[in-house]
PDB file of N, CA and C in Angstrom:
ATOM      1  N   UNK A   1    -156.359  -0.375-129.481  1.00  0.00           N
ATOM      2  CA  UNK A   1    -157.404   0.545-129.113  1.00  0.00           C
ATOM      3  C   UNK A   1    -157.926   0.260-127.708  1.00  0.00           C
ATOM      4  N   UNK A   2    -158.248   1.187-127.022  1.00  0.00           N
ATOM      5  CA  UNK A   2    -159.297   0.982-125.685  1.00  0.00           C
ATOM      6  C   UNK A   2    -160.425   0.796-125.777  1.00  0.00           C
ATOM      7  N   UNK A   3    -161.152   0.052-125.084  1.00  0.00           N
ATOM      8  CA  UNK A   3    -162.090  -1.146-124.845  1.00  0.00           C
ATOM      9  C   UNK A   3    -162.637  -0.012-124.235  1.00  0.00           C
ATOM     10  N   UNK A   4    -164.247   0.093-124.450  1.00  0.00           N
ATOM     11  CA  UNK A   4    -165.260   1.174-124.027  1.00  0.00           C
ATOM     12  C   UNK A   4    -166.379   0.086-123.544  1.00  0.00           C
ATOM     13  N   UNK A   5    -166.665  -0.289-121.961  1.00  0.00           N
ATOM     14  CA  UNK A   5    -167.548  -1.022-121.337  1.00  0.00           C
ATOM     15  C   UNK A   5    -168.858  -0.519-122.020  1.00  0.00           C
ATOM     16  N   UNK A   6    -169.385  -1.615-122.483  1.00  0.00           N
ATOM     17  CA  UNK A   6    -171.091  -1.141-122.514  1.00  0.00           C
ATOM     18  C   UNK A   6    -171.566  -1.266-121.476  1.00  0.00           C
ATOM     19  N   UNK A   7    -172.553  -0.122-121.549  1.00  0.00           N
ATOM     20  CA  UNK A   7    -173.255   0.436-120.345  1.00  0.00           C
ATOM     21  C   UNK A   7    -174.772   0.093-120.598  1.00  0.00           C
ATOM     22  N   UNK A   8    -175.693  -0.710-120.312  1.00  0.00           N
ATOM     23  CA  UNK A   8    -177.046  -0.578-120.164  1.00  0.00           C
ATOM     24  C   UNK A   8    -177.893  -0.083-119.541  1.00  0.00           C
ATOM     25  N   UNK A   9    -179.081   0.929-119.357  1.00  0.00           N
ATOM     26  CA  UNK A   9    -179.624   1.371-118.276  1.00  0.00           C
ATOM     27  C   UNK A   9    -180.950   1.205-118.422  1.00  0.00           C
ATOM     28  N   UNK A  10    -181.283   0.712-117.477  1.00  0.00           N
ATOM     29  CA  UNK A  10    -183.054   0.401-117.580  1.00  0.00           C
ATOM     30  C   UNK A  10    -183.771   2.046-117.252  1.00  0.00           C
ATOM     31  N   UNK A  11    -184.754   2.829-117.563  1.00  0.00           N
ATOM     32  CA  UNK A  11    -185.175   3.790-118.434  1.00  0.00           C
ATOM     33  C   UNK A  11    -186.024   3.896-116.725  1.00  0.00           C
ATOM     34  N   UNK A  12    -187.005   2.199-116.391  1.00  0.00           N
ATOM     35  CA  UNK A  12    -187.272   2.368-114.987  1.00  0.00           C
ATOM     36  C   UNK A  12    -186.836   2.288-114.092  1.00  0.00           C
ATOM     37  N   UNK A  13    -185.811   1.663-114.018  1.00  0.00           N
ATOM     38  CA  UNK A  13    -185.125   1.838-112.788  1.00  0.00           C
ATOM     39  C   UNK A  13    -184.374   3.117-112.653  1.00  0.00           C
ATOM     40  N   UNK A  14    -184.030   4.256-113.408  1.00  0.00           N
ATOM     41  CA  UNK A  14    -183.745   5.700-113.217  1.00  0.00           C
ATOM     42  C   UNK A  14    -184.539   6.341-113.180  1.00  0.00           C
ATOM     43  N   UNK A  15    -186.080   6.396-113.389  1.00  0.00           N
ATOM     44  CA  UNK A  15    -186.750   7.101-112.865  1.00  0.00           C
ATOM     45  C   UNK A  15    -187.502   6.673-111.375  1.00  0.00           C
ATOM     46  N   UNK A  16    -187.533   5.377-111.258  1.00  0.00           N
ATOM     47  CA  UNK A  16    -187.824   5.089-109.905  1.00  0.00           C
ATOM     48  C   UNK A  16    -186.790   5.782-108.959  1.00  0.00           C
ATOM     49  N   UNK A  17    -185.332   6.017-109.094  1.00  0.00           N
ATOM     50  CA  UNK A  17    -184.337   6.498-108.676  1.00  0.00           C
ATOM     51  C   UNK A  17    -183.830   8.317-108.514  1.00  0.00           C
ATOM     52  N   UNK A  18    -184.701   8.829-109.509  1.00  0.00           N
ATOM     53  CA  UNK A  18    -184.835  10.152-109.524  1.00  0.00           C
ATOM     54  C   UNK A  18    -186.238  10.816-108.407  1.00  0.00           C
ATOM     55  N   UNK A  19    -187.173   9.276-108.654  1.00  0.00           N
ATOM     56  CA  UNK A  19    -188.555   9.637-107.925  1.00  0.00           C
ATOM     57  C   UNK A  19    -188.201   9.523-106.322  1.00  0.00           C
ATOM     58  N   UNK A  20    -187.537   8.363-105.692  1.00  0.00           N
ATOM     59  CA  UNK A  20    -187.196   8.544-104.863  1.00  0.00           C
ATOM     60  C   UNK A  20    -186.139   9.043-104.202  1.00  0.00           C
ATOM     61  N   UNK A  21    -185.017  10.122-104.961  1.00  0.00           N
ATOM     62  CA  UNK A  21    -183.933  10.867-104.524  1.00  0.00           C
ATOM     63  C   UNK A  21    -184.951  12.089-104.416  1.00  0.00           C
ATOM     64  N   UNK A  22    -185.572  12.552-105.531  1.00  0.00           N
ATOM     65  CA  UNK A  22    -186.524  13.663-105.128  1.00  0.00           C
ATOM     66  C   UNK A  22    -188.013  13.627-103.949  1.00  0.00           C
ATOM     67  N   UNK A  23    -188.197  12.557-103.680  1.00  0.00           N
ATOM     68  CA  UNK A  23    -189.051  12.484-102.364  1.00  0.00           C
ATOM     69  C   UNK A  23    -188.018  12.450-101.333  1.00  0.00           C
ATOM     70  N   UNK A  24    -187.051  12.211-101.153  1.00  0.00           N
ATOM     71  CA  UNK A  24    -186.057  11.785 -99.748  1.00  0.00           C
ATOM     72  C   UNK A  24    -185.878  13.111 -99.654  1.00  0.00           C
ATOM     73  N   UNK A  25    -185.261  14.071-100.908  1.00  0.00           N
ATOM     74  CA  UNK A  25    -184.875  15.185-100.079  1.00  0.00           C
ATOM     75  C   UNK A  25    -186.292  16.252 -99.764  1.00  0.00           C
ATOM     76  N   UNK A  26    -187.372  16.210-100.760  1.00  0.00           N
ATOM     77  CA  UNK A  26    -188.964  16.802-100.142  1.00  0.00           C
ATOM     78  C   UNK A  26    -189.289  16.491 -98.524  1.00  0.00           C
ATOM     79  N   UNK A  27    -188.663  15.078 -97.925  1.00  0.00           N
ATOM     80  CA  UNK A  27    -189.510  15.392 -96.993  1.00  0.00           C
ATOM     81  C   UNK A  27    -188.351  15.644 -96.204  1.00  0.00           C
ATOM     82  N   UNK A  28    -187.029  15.629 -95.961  1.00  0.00           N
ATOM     83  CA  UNK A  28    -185.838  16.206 -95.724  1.00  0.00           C
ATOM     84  C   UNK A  28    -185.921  17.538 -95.281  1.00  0.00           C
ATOM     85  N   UNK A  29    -185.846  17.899 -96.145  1.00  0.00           N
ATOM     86  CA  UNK A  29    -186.560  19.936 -95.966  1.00  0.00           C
ATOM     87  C   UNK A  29    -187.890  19.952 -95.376  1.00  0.00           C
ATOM     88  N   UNK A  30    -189.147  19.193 -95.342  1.00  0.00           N
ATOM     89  CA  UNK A  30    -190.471  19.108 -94.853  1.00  0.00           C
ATOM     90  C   UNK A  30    -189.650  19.196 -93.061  1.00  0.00           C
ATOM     91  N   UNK A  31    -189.285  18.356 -92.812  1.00  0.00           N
ATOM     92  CA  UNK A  31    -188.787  18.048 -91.467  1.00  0.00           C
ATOM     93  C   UNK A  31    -188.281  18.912 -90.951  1.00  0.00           C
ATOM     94  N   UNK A  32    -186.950  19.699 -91.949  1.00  0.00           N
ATOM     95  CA  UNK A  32    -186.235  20.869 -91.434  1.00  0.00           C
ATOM     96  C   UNK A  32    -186.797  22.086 -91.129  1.00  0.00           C
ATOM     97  N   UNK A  33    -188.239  22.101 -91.998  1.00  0.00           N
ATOM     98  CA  UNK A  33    -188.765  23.672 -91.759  1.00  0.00           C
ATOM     99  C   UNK A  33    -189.826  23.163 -90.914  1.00  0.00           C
ATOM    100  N   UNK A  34    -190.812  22.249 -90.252  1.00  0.00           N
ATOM    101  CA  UNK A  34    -191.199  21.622 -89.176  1.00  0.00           C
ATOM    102  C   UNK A  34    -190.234  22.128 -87.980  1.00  0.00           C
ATOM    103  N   UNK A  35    -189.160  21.890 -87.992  1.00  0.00           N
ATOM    104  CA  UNK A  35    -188.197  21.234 -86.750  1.00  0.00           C
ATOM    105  C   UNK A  35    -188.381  23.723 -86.482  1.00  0.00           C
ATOM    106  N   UNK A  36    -187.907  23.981 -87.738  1.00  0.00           N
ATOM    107  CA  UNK A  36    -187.430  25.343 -87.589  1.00  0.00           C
ATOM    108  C   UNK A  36    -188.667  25.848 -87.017  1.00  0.00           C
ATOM    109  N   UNK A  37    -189.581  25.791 -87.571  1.00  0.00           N
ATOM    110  CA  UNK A  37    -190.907  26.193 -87.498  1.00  0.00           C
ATOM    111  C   UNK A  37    -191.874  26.412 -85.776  1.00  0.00           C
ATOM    112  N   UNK A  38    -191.003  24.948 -84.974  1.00  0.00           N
ATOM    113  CA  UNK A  38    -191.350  24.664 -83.563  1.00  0.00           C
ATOM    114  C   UNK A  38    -190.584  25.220 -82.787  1.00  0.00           C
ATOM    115  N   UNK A  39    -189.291  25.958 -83.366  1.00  0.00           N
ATOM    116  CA  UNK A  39    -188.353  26.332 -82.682  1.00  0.00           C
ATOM    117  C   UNK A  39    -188.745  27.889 -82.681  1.00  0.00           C
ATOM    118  N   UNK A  40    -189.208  28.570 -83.678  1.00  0.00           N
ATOM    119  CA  UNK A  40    -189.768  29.857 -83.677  1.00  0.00           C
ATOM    120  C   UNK A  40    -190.748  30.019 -82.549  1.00  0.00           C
ATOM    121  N   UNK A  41    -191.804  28.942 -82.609  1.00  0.00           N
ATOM    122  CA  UNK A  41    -192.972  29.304 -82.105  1.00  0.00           C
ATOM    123  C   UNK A  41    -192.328  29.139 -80.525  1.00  0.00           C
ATOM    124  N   UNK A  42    -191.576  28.355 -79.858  1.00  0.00           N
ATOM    125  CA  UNK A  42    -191.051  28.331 -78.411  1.00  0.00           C
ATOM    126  C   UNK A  42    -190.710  29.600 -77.882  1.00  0.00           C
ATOM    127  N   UNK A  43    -189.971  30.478 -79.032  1.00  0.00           N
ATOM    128  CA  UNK A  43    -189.327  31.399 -78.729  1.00  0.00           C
ATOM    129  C   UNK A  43    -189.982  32.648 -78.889  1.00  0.00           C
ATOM    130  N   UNK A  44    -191.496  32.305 -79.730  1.00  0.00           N
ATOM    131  CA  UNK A  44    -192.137  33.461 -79.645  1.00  0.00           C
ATOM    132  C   UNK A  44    -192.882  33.220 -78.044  1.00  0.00           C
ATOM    133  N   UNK A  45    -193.018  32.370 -78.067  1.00  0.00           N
ATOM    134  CA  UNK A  45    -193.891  31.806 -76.704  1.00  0.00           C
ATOM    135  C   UNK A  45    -193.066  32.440 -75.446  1.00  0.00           C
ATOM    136  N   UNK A  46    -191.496  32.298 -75.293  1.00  0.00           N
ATOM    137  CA  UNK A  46    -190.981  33.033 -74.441  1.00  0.00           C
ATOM    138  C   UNK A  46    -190.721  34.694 -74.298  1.00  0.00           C
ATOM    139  N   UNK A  47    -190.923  35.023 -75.571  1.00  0.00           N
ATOM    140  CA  UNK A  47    -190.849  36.635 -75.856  1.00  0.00           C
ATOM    141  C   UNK A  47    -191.940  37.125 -74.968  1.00  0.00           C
ATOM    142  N   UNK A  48    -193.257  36.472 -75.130  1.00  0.00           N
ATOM    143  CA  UNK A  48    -194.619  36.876 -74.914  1.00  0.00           C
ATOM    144  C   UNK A  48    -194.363  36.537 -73.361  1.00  0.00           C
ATOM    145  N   UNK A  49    -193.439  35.518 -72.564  1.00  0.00           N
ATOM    146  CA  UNK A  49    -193.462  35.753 -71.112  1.00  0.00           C
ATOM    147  C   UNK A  49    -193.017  36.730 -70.825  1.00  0.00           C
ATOM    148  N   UNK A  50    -191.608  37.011 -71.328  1.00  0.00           N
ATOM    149  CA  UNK A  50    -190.994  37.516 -70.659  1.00  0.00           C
ATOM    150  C   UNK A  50    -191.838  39.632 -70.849  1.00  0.00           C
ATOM    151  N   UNK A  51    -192.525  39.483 -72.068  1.00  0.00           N
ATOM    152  CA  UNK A  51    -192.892  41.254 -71.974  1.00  0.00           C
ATOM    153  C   UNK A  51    -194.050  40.970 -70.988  1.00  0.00           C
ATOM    154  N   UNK A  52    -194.784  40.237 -70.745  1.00  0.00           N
ATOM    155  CA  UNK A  52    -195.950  39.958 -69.735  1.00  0.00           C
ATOM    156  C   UNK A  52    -195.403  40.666 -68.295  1.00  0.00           C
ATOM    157  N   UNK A  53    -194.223  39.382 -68.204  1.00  0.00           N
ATOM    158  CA  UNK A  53    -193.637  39.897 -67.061  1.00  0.00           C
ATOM    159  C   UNK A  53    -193.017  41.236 -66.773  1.00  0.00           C
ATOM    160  N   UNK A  54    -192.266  41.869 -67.782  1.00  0.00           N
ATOM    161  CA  UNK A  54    -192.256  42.899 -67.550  1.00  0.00           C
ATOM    162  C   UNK A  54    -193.237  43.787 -67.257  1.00  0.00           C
ATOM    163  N   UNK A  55    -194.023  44.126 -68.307  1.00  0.00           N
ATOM    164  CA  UNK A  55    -195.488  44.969 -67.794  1.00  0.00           C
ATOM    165  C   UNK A  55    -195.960  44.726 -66.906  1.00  0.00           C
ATOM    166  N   UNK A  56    -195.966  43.293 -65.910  1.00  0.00           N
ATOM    167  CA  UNK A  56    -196.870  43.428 -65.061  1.00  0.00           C
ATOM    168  C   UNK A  56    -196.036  43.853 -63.619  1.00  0.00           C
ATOM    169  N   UNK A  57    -193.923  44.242 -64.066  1.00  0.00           N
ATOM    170  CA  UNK A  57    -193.323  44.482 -63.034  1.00  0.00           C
ATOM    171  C   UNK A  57    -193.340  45.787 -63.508  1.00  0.00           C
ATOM    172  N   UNK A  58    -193.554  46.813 -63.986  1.00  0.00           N
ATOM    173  CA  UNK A  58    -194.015  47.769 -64.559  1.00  0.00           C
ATOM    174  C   UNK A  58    -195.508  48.385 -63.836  1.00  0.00           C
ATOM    175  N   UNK A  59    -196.224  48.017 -64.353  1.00  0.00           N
ATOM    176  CA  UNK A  59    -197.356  48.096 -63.192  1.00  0.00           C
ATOM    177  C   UNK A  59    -197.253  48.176 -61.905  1.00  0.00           C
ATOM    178  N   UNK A  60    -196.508  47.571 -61.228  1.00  0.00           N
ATOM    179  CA  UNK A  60    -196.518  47.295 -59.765  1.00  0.00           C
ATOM    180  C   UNK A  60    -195.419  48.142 -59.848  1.00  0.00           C
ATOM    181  N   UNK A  61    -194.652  48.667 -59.884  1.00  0.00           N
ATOM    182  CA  UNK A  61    -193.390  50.306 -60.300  1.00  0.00           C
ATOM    183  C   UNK A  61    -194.762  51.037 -60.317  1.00  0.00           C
ATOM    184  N   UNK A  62    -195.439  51.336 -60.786  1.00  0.00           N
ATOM    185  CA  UNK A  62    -196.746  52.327 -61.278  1.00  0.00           C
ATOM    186  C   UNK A  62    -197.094  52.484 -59.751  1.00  0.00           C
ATOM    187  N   UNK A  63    -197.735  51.469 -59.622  1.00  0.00           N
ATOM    188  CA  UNK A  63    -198.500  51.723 -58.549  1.00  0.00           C
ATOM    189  C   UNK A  63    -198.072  51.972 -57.087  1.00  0.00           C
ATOM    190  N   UNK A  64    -196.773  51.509 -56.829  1.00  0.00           N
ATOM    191  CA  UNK A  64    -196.082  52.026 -55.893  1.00  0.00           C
ATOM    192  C   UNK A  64    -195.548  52.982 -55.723  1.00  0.00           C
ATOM    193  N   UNK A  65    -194.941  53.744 -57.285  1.00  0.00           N
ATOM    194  CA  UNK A  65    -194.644  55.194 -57.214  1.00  0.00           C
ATOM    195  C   UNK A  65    -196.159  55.915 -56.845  1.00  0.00           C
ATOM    196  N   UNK A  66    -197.264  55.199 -57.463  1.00  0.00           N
ATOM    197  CA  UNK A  66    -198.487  56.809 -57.196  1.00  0.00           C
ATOM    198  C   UNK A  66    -198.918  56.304 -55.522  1.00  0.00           C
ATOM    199  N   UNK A  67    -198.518  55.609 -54.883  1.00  0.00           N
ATOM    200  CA  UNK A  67    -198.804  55.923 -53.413  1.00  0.00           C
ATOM    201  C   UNK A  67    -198.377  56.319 -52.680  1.00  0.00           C
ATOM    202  N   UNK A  68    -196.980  56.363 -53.224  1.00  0.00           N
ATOM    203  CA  UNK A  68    -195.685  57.170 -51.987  1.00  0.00           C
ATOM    204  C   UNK A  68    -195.813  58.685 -52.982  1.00  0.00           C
ATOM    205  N   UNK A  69    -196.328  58.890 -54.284  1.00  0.00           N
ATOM    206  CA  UNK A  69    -196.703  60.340 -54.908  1.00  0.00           C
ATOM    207  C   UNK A  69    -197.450  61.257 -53.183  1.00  0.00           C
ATOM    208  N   UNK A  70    -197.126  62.386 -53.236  1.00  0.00           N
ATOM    209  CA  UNK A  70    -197.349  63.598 -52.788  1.00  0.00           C
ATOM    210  C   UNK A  70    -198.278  64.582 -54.185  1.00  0.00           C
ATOM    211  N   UNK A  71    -198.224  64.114 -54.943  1.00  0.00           N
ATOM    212  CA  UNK A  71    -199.109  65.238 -55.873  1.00  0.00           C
ATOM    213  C   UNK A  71    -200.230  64.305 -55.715  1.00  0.00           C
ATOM    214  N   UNK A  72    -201.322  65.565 -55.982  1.00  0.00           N
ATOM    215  CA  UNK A  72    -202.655  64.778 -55.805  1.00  0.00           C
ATOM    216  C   UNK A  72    -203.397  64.302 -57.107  1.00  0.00           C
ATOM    217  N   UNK A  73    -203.628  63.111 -57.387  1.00  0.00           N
ATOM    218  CA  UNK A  73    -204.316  63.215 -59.214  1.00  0.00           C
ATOM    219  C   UNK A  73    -205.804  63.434 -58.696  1.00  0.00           C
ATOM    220  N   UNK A  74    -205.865  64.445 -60.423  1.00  0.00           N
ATOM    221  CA  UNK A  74    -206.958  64.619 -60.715  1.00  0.00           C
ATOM    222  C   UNK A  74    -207.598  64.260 -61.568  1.00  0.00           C
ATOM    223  N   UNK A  75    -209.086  63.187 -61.431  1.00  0.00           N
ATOM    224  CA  UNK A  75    -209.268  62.734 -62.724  1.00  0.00           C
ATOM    225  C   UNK A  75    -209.680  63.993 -63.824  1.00  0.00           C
ATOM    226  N   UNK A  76    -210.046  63.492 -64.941  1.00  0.00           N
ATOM    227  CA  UNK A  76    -210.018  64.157 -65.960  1.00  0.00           C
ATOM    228  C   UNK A  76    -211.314  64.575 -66.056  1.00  0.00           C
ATOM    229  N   UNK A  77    -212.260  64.071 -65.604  1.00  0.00           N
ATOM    230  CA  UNK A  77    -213.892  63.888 -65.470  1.00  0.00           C
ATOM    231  C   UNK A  77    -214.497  65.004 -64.123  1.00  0.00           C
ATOM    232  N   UNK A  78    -213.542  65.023 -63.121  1.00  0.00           N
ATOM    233  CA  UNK A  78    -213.820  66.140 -62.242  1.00  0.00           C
ATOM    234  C   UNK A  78    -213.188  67.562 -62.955  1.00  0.00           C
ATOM    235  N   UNK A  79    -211.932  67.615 -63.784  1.00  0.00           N
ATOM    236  CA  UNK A  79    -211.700  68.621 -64.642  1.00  0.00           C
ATOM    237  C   UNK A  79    -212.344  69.315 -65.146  1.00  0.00           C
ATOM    238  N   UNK A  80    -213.085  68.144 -66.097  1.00  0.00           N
ATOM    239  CA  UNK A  80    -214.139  68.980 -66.880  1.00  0.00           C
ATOM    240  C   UNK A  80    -215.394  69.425 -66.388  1.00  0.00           C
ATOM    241  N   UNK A  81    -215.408  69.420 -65.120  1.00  0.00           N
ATOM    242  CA  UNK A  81    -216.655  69.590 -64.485  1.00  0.00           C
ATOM    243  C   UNK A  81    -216.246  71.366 -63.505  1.00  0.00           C
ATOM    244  N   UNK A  82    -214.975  71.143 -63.253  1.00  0.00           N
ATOM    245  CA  UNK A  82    -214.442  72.711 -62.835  1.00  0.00           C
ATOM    246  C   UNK A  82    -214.582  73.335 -64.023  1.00  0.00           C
ATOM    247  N   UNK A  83    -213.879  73.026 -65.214  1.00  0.00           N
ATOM    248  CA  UNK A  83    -214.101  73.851 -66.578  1.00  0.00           C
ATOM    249  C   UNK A  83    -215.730  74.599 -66.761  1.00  0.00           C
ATOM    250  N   UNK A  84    -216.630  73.139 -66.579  1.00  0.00           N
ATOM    251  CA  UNK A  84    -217.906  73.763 -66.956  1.00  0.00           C
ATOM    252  C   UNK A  84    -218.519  74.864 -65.936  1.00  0.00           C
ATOM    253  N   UNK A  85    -218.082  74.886 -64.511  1.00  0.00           N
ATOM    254  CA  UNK A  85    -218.333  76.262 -63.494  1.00  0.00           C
ATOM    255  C   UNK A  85    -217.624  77.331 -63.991  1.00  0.00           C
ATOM    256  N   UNK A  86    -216.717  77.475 -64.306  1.00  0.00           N
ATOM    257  CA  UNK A  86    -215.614  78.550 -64.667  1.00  0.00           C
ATOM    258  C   UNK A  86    -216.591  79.291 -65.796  1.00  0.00           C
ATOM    259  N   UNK A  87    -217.156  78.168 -67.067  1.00  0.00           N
ATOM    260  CA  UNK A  87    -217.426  79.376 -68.080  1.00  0.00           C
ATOM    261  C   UNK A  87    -219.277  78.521 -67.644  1.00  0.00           C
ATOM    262  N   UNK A  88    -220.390  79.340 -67.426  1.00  0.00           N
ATOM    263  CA  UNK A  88    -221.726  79.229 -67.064  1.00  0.00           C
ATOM    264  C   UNK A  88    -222.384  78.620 -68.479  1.00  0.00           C
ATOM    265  N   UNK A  89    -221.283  79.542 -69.467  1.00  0.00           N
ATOM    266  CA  UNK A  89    -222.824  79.120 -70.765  1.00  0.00           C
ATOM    267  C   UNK A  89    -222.277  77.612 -71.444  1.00  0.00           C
ATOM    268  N   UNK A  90    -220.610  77.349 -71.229  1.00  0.00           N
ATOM    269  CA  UNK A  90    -220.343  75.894 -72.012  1.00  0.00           C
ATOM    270  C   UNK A  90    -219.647  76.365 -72.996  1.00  0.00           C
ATOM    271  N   UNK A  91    -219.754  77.556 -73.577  1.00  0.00           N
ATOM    272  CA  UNK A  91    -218.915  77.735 -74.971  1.00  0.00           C
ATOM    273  C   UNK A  91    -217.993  78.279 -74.399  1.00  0.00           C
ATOM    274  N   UNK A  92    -217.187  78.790 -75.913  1.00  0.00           N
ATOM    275  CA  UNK A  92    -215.918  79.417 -75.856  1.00  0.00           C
ATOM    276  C   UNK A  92    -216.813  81.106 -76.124  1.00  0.00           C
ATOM    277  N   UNK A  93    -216.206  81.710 -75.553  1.00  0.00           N
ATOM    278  CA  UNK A  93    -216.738  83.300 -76.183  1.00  0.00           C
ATOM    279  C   UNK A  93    -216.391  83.577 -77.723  1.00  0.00           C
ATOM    280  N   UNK A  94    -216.927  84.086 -77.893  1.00  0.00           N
ATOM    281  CA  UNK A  94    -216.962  84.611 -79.507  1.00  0.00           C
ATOM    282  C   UNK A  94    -215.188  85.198 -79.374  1.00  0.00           C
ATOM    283  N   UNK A  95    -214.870  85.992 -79.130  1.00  0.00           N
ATOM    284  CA  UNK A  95    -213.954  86.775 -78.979  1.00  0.00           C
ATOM    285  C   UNK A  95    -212.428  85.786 -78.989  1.00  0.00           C
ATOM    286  N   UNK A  96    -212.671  84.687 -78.237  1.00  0.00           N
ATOM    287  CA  UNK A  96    -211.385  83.934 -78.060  1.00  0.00           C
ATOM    288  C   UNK A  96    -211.870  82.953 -79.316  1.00  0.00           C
ATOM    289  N   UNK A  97    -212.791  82.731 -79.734  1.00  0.00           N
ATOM    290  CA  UNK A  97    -212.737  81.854 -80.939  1.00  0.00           C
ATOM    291  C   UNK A  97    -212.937  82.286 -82.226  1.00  0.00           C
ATOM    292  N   UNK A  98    -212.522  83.423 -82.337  1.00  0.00           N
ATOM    293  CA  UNK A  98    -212.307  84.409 -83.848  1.00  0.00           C
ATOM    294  C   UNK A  98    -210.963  85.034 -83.728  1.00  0.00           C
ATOM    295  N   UNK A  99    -210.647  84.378 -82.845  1.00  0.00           N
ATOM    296  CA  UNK A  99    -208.854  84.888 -82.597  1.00  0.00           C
ATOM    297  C   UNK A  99    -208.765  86.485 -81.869  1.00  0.00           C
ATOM    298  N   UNK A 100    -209.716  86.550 -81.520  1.00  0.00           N
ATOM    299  CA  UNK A 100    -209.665  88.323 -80.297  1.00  0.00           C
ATOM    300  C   UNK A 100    -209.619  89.506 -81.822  1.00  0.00           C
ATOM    301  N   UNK A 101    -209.614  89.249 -82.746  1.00  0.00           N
ATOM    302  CA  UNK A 101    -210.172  90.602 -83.735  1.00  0.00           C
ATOM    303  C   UNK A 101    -211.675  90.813 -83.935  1.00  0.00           C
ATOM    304  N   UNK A 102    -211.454  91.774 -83.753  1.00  0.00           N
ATOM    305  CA  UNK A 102    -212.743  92.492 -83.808  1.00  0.00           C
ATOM    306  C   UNK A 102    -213.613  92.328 -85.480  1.00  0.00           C
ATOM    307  N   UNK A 103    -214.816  92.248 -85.257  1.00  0.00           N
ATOM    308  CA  UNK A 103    -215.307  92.095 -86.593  1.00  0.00           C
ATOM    309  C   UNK A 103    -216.111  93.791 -87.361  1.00  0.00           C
ATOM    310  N   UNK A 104    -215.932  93.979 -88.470  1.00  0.00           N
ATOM    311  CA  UNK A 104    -216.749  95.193 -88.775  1.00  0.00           C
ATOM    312  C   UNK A 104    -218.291  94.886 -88.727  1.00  0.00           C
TER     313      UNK A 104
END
């Protein structure tokens, strides 16, 4: 017949062994999503230069097209101030704000 080694196992020393295989790999992954975590934030950090920089080469495109512009701007605030000469009383007439039908 074959000889079957007895095997003894101390009950604490496998759970001391389960306790620390399961802390090694907890802080294993702790580290990895740390490590991932710093690597996001760099790269959000460069996203945020680089649209800065754009908008602010964007802007300066803006502002160099409206000085070599030939059309004249008009603010919106002198607009409404031609609007209010045009009609004396401020409203709309009855007529254009009942849709131009006549009422009985």
């Amino acid at each position: 017949m074959l000889a079957i080694p007895e095997l003894t196992l101390n009950l604490v020393v496998l759970a001391v062994l389960l306790l620390a295989a399961v802390s090694l790999g907890y802080f294993v992954g702790l580290a990895r999503l740390s490590k991932q975590k710093a690597a996001t934030l760099k790269l959000e950090a460069e996203m945020l230069q680089s649209h800065a920089e754009i908008l602010q080469l964007q802007k300066e495109l803006t502002e160099k097209d409206n000085r070599l512009s030939k059309t004249p701007i008009v603010s919106i605030v002198e607009g409404q101030d031609n609007l209010g000469d045009q009609n004396p009383s401020g409203r709309i007439s009855k007529k254009i704000a009942g849709g131009g039908k006549a009422k009985p």
